[in-house]
C-alpha atoms as a PDB file:
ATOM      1  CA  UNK A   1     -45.668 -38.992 134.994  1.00  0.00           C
ATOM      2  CA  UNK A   2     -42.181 -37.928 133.349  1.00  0.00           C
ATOM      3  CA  UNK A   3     -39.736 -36.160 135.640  1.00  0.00           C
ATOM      4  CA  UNK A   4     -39.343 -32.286 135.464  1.00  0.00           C
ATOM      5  CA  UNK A   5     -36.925 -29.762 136.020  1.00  0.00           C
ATOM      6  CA  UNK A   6     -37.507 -27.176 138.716  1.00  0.00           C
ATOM      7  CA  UNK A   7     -36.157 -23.749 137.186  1.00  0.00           C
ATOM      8  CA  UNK A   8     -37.629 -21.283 139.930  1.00  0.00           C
ATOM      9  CA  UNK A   9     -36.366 -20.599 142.888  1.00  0.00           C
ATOM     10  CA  UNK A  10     -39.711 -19.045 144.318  1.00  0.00           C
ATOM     11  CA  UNK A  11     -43.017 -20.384 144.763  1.00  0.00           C
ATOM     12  CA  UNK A  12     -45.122 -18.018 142.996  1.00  0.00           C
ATOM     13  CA  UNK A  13     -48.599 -16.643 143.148  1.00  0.00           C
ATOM     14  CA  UNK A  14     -49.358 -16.621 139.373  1.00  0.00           C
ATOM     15  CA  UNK A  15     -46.561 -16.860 137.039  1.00  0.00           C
ATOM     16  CA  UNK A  16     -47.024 -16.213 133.434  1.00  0.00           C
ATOM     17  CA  UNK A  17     -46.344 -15.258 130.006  1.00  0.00           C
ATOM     18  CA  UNK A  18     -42.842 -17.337 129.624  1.00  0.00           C
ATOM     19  CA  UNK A  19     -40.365 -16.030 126.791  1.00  0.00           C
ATOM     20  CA  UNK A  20     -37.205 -17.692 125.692  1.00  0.00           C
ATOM     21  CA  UNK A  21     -34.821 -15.690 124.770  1.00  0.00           C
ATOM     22  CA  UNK A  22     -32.624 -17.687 122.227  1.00  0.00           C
ATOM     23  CA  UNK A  23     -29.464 -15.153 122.417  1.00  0.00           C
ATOM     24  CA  UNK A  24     -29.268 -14.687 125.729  1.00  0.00           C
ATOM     25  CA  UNK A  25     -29.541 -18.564 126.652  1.00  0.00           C
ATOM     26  CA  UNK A  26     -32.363 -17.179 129.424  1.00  0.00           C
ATOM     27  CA  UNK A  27     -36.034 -17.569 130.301  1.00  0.00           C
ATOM     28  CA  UNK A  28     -38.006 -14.526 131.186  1.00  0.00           C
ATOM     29  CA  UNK A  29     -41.120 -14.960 133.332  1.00  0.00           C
ATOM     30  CA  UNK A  30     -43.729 -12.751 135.470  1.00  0.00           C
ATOM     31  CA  UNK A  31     -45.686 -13.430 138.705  1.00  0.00           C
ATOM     32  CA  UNK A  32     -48.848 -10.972 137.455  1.00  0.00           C
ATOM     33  CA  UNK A  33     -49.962 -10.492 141.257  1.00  0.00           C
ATOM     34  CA  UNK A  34     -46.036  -9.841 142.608  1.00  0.00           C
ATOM     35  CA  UNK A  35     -45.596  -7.264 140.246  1.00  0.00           C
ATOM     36  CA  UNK A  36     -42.270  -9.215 139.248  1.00  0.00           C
ATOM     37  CA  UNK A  37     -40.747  -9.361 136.140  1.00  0.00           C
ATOM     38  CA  UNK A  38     -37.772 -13.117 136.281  1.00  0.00           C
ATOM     39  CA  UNK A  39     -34.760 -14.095 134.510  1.00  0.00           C
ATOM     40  CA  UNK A  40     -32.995 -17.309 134.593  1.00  0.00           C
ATOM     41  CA  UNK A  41     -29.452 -17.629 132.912  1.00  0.00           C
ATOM     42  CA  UNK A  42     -29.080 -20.989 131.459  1.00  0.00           C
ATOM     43  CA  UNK A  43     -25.692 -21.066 131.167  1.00  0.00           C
ATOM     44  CA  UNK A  44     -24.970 -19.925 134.820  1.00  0.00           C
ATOM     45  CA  UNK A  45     -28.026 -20.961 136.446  1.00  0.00           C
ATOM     46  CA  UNK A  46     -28.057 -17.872 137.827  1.00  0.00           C
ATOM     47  CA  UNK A  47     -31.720 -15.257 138.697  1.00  0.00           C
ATOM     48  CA  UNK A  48     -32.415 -12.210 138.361  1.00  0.00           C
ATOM     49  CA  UNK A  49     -35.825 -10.463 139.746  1.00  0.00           C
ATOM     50  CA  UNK A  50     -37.468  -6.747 138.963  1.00  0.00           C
ATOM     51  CA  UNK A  51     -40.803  -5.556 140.772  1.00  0.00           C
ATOM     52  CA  UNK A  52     -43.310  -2.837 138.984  1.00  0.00           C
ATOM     53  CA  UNK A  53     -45.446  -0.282 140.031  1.00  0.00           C
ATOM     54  CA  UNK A  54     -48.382  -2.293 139.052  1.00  0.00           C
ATOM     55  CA  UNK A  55     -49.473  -5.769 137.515  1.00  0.00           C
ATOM     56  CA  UNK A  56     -47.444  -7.085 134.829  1.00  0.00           C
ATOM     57  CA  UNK A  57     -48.402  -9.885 132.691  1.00  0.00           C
ATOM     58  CA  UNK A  58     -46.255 -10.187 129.626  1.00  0.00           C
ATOM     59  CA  UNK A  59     -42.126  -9.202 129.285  1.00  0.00           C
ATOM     60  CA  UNK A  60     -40.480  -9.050 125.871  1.00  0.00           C
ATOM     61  CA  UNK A  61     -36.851  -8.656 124.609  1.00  0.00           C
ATOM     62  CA  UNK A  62     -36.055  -6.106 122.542  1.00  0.00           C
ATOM     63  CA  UNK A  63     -33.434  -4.689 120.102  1.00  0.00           C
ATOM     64  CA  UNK A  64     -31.486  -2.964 122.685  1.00  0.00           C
ATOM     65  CA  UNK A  65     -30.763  -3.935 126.183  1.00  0.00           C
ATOM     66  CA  UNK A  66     -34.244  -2.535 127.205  1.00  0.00           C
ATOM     67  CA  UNK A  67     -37.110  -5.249 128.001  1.00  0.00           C
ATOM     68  CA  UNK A  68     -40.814  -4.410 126.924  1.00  0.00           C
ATOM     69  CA  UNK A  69     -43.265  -5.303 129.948  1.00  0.00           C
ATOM     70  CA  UNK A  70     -47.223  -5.265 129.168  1.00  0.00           C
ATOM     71  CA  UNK A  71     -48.376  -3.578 132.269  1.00  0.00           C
ATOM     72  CA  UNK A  72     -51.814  -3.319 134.299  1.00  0.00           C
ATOM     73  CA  UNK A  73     -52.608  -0.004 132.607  1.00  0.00           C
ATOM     74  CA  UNK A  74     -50.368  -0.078 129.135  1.00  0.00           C
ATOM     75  CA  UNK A  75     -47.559  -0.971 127.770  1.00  0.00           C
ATOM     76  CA  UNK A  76     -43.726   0.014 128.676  1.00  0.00           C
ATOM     77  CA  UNK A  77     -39.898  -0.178 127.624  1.00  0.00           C
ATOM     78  CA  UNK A  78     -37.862  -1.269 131.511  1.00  0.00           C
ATOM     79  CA  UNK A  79     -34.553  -0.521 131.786  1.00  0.00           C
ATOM     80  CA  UNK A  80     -33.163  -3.630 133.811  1.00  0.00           C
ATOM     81  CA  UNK A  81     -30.232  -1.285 134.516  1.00  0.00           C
ATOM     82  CA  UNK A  82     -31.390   1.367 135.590  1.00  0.00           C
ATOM     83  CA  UNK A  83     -34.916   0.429 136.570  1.00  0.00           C
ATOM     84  CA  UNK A  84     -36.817   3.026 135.072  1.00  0.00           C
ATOM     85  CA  UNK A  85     -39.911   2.499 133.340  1.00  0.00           C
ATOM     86  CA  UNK A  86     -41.095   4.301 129.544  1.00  0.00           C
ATOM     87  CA  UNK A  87     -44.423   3.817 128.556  1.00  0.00           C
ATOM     88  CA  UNK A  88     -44.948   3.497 124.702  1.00  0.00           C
ATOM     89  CA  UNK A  89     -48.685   3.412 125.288  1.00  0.00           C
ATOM     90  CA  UNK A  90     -51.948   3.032 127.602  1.00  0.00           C
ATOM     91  CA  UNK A  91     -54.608   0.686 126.997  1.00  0.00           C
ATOM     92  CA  UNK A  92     -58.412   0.007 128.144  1.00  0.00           C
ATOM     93  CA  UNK A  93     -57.943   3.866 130.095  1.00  0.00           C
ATOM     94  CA  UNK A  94     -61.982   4.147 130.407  1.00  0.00           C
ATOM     95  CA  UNK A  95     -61.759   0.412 131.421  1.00  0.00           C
ATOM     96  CA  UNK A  96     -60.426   1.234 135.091  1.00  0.00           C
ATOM     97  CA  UNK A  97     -60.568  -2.071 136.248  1.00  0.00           C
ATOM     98  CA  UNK A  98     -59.195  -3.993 133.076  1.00  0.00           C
ATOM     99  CA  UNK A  99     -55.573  -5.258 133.036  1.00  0.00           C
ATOM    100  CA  UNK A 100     -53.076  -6.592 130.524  1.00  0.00           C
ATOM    101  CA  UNK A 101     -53.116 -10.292 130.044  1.00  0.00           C
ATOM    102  CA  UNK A 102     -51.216 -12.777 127.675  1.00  0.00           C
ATOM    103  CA  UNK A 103     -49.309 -11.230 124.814  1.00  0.00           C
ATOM    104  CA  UNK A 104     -47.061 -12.578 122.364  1.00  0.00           C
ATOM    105  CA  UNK A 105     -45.329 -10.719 119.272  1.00  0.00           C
ATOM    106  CA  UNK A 106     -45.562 -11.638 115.824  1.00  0.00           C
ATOM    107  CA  UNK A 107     -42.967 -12.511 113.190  1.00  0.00           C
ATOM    108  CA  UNK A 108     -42.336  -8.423 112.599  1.00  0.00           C
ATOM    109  CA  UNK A 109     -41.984  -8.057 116.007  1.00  0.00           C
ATOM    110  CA  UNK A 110     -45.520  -6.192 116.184  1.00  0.00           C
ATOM    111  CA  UNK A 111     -47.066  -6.626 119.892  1.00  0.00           C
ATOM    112  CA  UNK A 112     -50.643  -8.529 120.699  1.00  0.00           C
ATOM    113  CA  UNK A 113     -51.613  -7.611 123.569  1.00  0.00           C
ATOM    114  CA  UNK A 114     -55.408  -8.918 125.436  1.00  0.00           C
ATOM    115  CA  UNK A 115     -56.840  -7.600 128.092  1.00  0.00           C
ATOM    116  CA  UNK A 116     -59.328  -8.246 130.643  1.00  0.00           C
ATOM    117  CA  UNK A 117     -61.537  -7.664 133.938  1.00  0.00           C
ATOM    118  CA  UNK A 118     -59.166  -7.922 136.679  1.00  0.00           C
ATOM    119  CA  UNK A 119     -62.020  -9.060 138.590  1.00  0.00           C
ATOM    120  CA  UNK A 120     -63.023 -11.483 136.499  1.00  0.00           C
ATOM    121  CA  UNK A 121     -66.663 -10.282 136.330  1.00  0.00           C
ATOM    122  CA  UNK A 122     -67.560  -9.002 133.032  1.00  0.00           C
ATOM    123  CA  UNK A 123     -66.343  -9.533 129.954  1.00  0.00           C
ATOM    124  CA  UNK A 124     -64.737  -6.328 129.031  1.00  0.00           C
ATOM    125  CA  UNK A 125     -61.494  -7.422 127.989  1.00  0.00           C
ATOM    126  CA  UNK A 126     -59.875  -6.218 124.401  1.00  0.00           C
ATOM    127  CA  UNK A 127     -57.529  -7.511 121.791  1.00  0.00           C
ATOM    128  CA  UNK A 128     -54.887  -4.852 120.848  1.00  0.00           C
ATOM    129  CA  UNK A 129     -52.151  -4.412 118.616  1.00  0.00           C
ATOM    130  CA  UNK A 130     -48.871  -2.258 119.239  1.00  0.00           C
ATOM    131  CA  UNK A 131     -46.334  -0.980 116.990  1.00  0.00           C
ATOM    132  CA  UNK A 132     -43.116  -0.122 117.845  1.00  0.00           C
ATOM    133  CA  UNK A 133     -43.629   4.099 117.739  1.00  0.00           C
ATOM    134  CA  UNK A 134     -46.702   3.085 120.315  1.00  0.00           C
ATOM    135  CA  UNK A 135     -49.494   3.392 117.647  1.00  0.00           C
ATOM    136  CA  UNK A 136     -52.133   1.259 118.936  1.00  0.00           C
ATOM    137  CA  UNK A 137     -55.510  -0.294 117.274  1.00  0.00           C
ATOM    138  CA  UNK A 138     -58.028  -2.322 118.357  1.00  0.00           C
ATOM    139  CA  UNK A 139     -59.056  -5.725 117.074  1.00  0.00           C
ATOM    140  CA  UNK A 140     -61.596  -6.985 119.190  1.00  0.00           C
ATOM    141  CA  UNK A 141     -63.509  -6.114 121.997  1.00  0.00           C
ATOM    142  CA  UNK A 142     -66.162  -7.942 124.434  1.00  0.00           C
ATOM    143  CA  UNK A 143     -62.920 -10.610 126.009  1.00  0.00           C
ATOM    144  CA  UNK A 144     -63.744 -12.715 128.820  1.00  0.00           C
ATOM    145  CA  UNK A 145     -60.207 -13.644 129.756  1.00  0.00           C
ATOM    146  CA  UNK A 146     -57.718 -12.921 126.976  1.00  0.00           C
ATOM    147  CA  UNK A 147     -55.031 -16.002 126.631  1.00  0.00           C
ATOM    148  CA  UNK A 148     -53.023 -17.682 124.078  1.00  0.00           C
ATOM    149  CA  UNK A 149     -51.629 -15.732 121.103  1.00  0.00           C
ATOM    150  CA  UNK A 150     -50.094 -17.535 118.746  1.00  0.00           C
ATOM    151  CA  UNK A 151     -49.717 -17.859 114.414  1.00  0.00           C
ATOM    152  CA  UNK A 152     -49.647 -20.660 111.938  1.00  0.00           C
ATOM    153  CA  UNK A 153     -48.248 -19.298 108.598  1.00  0.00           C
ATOM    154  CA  UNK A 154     -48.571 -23.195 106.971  1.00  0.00           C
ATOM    155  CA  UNK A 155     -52.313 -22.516 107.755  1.00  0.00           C
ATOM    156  CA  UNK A 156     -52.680 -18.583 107.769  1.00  0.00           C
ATOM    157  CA  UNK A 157     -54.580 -18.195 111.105  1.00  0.00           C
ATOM    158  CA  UNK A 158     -54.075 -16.664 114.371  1.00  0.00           C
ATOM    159  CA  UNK A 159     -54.740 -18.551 117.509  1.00  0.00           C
ATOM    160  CA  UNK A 160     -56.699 -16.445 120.473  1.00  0.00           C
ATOM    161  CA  UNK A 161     -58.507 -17.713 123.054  1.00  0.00           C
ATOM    162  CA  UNK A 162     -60.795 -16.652 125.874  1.00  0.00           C
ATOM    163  CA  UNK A 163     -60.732 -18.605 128.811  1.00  0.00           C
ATOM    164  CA  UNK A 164     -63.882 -17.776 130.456  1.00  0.00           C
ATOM    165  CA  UNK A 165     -65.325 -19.618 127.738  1.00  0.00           C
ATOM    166  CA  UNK A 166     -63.426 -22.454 127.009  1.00  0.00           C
ATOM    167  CA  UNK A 167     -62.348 -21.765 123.894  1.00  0.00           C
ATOM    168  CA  UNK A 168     -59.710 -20.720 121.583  1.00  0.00           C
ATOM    169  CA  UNK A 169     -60.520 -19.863 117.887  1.00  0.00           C
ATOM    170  CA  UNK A 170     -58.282 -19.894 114.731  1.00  0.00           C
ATOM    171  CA  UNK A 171     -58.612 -16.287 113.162  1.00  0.00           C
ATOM    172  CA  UNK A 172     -57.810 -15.511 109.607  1.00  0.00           C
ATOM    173  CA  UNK A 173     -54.221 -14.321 109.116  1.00  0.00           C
ATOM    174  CA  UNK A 174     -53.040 -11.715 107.780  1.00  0.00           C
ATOM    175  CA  UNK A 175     -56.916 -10.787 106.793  1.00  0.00           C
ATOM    176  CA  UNK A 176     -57.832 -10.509 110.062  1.00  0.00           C
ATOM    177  CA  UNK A 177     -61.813 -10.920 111.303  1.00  0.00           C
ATOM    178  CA  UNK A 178     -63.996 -11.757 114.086  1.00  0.00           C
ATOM    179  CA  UNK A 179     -64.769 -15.402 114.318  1.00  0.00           C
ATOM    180  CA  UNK A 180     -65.872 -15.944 117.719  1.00  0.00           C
ATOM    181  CA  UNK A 181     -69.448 -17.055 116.411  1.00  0.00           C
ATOM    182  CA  UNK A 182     -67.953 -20.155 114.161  1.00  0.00           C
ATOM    183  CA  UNK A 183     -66.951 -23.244 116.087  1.00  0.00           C
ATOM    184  CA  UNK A 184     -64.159 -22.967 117.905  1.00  0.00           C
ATOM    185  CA  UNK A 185     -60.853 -24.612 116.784  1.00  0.00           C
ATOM    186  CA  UNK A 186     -60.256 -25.852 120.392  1.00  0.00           C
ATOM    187  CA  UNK A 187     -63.015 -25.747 123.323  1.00  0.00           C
ATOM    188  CA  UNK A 188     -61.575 -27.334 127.078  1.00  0.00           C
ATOM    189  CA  UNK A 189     -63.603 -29.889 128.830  1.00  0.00           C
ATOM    190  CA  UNK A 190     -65.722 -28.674 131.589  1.00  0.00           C
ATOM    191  CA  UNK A 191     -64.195 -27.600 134.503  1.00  0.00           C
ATOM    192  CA  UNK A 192     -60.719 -26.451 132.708  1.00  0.00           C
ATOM    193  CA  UNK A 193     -59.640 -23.580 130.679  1.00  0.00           C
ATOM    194  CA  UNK A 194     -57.382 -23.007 127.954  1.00  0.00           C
ATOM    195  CA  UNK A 195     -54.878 -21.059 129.254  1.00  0.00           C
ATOM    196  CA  UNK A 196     -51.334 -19.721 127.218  1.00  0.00           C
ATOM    197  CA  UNK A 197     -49.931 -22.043 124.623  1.00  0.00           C
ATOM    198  CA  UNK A 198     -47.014 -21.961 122.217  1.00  0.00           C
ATOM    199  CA  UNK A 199     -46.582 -23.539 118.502  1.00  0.00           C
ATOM    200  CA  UNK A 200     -43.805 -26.106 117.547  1.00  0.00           C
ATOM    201  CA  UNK A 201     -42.299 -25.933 114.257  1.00  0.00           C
ATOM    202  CA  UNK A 202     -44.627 -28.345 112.517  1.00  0.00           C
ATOM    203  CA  UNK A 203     -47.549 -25.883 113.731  1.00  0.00           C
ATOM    204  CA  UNK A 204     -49.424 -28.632 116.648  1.00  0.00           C
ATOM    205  CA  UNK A 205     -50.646 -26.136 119.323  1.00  0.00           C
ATOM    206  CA  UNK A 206     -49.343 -26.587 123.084  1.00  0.00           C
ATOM    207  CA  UNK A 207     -52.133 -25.718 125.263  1.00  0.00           C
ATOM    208  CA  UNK A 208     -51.454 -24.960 129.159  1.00  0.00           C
ATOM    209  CA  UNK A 209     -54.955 -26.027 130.777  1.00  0.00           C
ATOM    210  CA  UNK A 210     -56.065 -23.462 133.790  1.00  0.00           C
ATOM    211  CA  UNK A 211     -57.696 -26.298 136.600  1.00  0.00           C
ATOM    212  CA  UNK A 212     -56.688 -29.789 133.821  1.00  0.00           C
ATOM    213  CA  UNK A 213     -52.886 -30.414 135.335  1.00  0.00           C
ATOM    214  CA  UNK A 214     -51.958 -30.635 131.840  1.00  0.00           C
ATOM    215  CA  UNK A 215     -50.242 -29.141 128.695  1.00  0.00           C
ATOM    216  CA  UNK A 216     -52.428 -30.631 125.783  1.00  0.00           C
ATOM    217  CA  UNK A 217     -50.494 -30.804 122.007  1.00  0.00           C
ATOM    218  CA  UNK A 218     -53.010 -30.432 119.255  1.00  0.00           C
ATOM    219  CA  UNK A 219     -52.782 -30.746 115.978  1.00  0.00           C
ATOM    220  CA  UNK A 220     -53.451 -28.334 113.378  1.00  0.00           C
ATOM    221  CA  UNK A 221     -56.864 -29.652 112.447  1.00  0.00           C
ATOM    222  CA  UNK A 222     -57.793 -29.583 116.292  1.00  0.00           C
ATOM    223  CA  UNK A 223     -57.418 -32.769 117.207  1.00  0.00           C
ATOM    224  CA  UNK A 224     -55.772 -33.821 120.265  1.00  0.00           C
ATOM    225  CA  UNK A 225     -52.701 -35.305 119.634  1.00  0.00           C
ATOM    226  CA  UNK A 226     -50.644 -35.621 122.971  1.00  0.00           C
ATOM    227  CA  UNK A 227     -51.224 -34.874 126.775  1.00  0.00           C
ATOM    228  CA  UNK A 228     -48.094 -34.053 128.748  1.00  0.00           C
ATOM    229  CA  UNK A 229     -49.525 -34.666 132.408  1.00  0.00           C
ATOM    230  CA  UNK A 230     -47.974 -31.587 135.194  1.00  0.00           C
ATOM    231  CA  UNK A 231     -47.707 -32.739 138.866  1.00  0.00           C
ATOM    232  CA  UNK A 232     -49.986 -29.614 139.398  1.00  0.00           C
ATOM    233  CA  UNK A 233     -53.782 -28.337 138.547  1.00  0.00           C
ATOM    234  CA  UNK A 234     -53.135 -24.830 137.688  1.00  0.00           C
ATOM    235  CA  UNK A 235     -50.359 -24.497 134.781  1.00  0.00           C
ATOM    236  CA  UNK A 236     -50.596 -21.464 133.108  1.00  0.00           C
ATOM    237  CA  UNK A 237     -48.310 -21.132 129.454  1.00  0.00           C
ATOM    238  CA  UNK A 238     -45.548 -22.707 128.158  1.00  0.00           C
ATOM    239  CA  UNK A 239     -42.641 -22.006 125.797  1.00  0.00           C
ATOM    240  CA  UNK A 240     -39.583 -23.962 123.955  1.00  0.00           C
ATOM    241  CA  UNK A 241     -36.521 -23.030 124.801  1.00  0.00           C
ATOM    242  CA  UNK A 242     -32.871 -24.602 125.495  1.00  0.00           C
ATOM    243  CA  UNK A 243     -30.036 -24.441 123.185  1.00  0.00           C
ATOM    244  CA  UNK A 244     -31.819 -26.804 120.721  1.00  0.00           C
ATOM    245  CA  UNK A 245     -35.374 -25.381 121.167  1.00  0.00           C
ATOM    246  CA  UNK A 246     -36.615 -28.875 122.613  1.00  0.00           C
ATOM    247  CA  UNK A 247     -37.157 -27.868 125.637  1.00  0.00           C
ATOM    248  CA  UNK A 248     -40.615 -27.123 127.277  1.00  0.00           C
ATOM    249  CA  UNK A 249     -40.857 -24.293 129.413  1.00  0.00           C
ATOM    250  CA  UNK A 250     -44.172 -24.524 131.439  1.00  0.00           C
ATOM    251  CA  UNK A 251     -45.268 -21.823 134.326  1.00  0.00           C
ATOM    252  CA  UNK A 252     -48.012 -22.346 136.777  1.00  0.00           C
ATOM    253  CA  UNK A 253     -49.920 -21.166 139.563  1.00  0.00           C
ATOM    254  CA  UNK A 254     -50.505 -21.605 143.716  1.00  0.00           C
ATOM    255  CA  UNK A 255     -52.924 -18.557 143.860  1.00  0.00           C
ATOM    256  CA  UNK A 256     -56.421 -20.087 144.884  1.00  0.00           C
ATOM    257  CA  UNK A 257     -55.324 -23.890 146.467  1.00  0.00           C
ATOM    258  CA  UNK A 258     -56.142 -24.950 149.597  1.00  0.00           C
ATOM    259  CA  UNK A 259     -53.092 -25.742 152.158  1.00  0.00           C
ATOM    260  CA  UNK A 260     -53.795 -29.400 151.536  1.00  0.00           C
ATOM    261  CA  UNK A 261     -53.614 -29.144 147.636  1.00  0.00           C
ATOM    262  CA  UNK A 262     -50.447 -26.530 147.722  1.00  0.00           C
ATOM    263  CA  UNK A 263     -48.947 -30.101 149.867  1.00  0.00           C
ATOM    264  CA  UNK A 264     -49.980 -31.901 147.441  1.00  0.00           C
ATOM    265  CA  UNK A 265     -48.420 -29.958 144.735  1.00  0.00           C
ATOM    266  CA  UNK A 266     -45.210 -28.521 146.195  1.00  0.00           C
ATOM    267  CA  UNK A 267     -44.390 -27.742 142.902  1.00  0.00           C
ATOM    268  CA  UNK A 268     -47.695 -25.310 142.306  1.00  0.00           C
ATOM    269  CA  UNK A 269     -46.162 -21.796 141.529  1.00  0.00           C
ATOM    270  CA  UNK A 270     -43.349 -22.444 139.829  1.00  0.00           C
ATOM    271  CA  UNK A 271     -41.575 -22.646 136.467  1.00  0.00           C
ATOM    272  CA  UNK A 272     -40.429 -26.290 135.422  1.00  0.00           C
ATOM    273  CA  UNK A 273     -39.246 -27.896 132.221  1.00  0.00           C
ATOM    274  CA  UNK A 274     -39.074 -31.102 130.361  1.00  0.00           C
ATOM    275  CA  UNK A 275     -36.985 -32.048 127.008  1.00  0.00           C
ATOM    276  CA  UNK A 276     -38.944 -33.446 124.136  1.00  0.00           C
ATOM    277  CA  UNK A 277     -36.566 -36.550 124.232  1.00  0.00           C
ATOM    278  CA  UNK A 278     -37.929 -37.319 127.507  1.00  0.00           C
ATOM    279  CA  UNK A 279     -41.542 -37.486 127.031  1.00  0.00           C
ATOM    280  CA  UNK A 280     -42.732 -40.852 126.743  1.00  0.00           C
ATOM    281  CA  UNK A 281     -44.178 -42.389 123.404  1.00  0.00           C
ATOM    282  CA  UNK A 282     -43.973 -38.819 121.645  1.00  0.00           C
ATOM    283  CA  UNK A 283     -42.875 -40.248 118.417  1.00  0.00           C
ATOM    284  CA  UNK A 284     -45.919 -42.860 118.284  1.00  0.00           C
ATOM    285  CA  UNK A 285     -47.970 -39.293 118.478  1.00  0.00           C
ATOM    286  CA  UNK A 286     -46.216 -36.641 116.569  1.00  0.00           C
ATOM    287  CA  UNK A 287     -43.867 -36.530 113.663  1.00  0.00           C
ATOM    288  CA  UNK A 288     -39.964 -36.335 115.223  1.00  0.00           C
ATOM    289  CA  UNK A 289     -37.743 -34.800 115.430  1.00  0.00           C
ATOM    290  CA  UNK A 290     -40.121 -32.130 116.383  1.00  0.00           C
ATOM    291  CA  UNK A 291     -38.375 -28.738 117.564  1.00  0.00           C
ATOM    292  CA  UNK A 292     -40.228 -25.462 119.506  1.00  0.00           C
ATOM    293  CA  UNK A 293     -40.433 -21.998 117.734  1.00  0.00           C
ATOM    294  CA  UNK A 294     -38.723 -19.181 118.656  1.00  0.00           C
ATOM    295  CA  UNK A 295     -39.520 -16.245 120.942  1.00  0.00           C
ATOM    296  CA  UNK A 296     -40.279 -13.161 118.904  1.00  0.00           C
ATOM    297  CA  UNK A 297     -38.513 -10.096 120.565  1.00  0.00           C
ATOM    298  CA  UNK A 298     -40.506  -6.369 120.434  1.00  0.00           C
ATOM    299  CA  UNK A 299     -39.452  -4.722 117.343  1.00  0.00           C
ATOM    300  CA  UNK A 300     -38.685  -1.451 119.316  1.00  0.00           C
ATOM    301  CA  UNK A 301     -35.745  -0.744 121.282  1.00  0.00           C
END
C-alpha cells in the first residue's frame, strides 16, 4: 500500500464533498454530521473550522470572499468573516426528512446539487440545479443516495450516481435525460458503493468506494483501469489538488466502525493525500503525465 499524507487534524464522523481551491492553495472539506464546514492552507499548513445550524454536505468558493455551503434544508452564501449565513434557495421543503448530499458545479459555475433520505429509508432523494440568482429546477427525482457529480465534455455526458444501488450512470450532456433504466456506466461489486468521484484531465473517472477501502480509476468506456488501495473501508470522495493538480485529495469516514476496526484504521475519518508520482505502476495503467481537473467555484458571489 503507498504511503499517504495525513491533512486533518480531526478524526471525523463523515467527511465529505472535498474542493480544491486552486487560488487560494487550500482544501475545503465538511464533516456532514458535525455541521462543520474545513479549510487547510497549503502554503502555511495552517486550519480553519466553521459549524452550521444544520447538516452540510457540499462547500463551494465563490467570486467574492463568500463560500457557498449546500445545507440540510437548501442552499446558502457563508460569510467566513462574519459568520452569517444567506440562503439563495430551499430544496426538497415537502421532503422534511431529505438532506443535501454531494454537489459539484459545472464549467459555468451552475450548482448540482442531490439530495436524499437522511434516514436512508426510501428513496426520495432529487437531482437539482441552482443558478446563481437562486432559480432552481429539478432534474430528477426518485434518488436513493445522491453521489458523484461529475462531466466529460470529450464524451458529452454527465456522471451521477446513486449509491443505494450501486451504480453510477453517464447522462447525456448538455441534452440532458433520464437514463437510469439503460445499463449503468459503472455498477460496485456487492457489498460496496460508489461513493463521490472526481475526473482527471484525460476524462478516467476516480471513484471513492463507500465499504471497498479503495479509490477505483476508470476509464471512459467503464472499464477499470487502476485501484488506489486506502488503509481504511469507508472513503468517501476525492479531489486533485496541489500546486500542479497531481495531487489526490481523498476524505473518509469513522461513523458506523466498531472500536476494533476504528484501531485498525486510525486513519478512518480523516482527509489524506497521495501525489500521482507516487502511486505505483500508474504509467503501465494510464497515459502520463496525467494531471487532476480543477475545482469549479459557484458562479455567484
Amino acid at each position: 500500500m503507498p504511503e499517504f499524507q495525513q491533512i486533518s487534524q480531526t478524526q471525523h464522523q463523515l467527511a465529505e464533498g472535498p474542493f480544491w481551491c486552486q487560488k487560494q492553495h487550500a482544501l475545503y472539506w465538511v464533516d456532514i454530521p458535525a455541521k462543520a464546514v474545513w479549510r487547510w492552507s497549503q502554503q502555511d499548513n495552517s486550519y480553519q473550522h466553521w459549524v452550521m445550524p444544520v447538516k452540510v454536505s457540499a462547500v463551494f468558493t465563490t467570486k467574492s470572499h463568500r463560500l457557498l455551503v449546500c445545507l440540510a434544508d437548501g442552499v446558502a452564501y457563508f460569510d467566513p468573516e462574519t459568520e452569517t449565513l444567506d440562503y439563495l434557495c430551499q430544496l426538497d421543503e415537502d421532503k422534511p426528512t431529505n438532506r443535501s448530499n454531494d454537489a459539484k458545479c459545472d464549467a459555468d459555475g451552475i450548482l448540482y446539487v442531490g439530495t436524499m433520505d437522511d434516514e436512508e429509508a426510501q428513496s426520495s432523494g432529487r437531482l437539482w440545479r441552482v443558478t446563481s440568482d437562486g432559480e432552481k429546477s429539478c432534474l430528477l427525482e426518485n434518488m436513493g443516495i445522491s453521489n458523484t457529480l461529475a462531466w466529460d465534455d470529450s464524451k458529452k455526458c454527465f456522471y451521477f450516481g446513486d449509491s443505494m444501488q450501486g451504480k453510477i450512470h453517464a447522462y447525456p450532456w448538455p441534452d440532458f435525460k433520464d437514463v437510469r433504466t439503460e445499463t449503468a456506466f459503472i455498477q460496485t461489486p456487492e457489498g460496496m458503493g460508489p461513493d463521490g468521484s472526481t475526473i482527471d484531465a484525460q476524462g478516467n473517472l476516480w471513484n471513492a468506494q463507500w465499504d471497498g477501502s479503495r479509490v477505483v480509476c476508470y476509464n471512459n468506456n467503464g472499464a477499470q483501469a487502476y485501484v488506489v488501495d486506502l488503509p481504511f473501508a469507508r472513503p468517501t470522495s476525492c479531489v486533485f489538488g496541489g500546486a500542479d493538480m497531481k495531487t489526490l485529495f481523498i476524505t473518509s469516514a469513522s461513523i458506523g466502525l466498531s472500536q476494533t476496526e476504528l484501531k485498525d484504521q486510525p486513519l478512518a475519518g480523516h482527509v489524506v493525500s497521495i501525489h500521482l508520482d507516487d502511486l505505483p505502476n500508474l504509467g503501465t495503467a494510464l497515459s502520463l503525465p496525467l494531471t487532476g481537473t480543477v475545482s469549479q467555484p459557484f458562479a455567484g458571489a
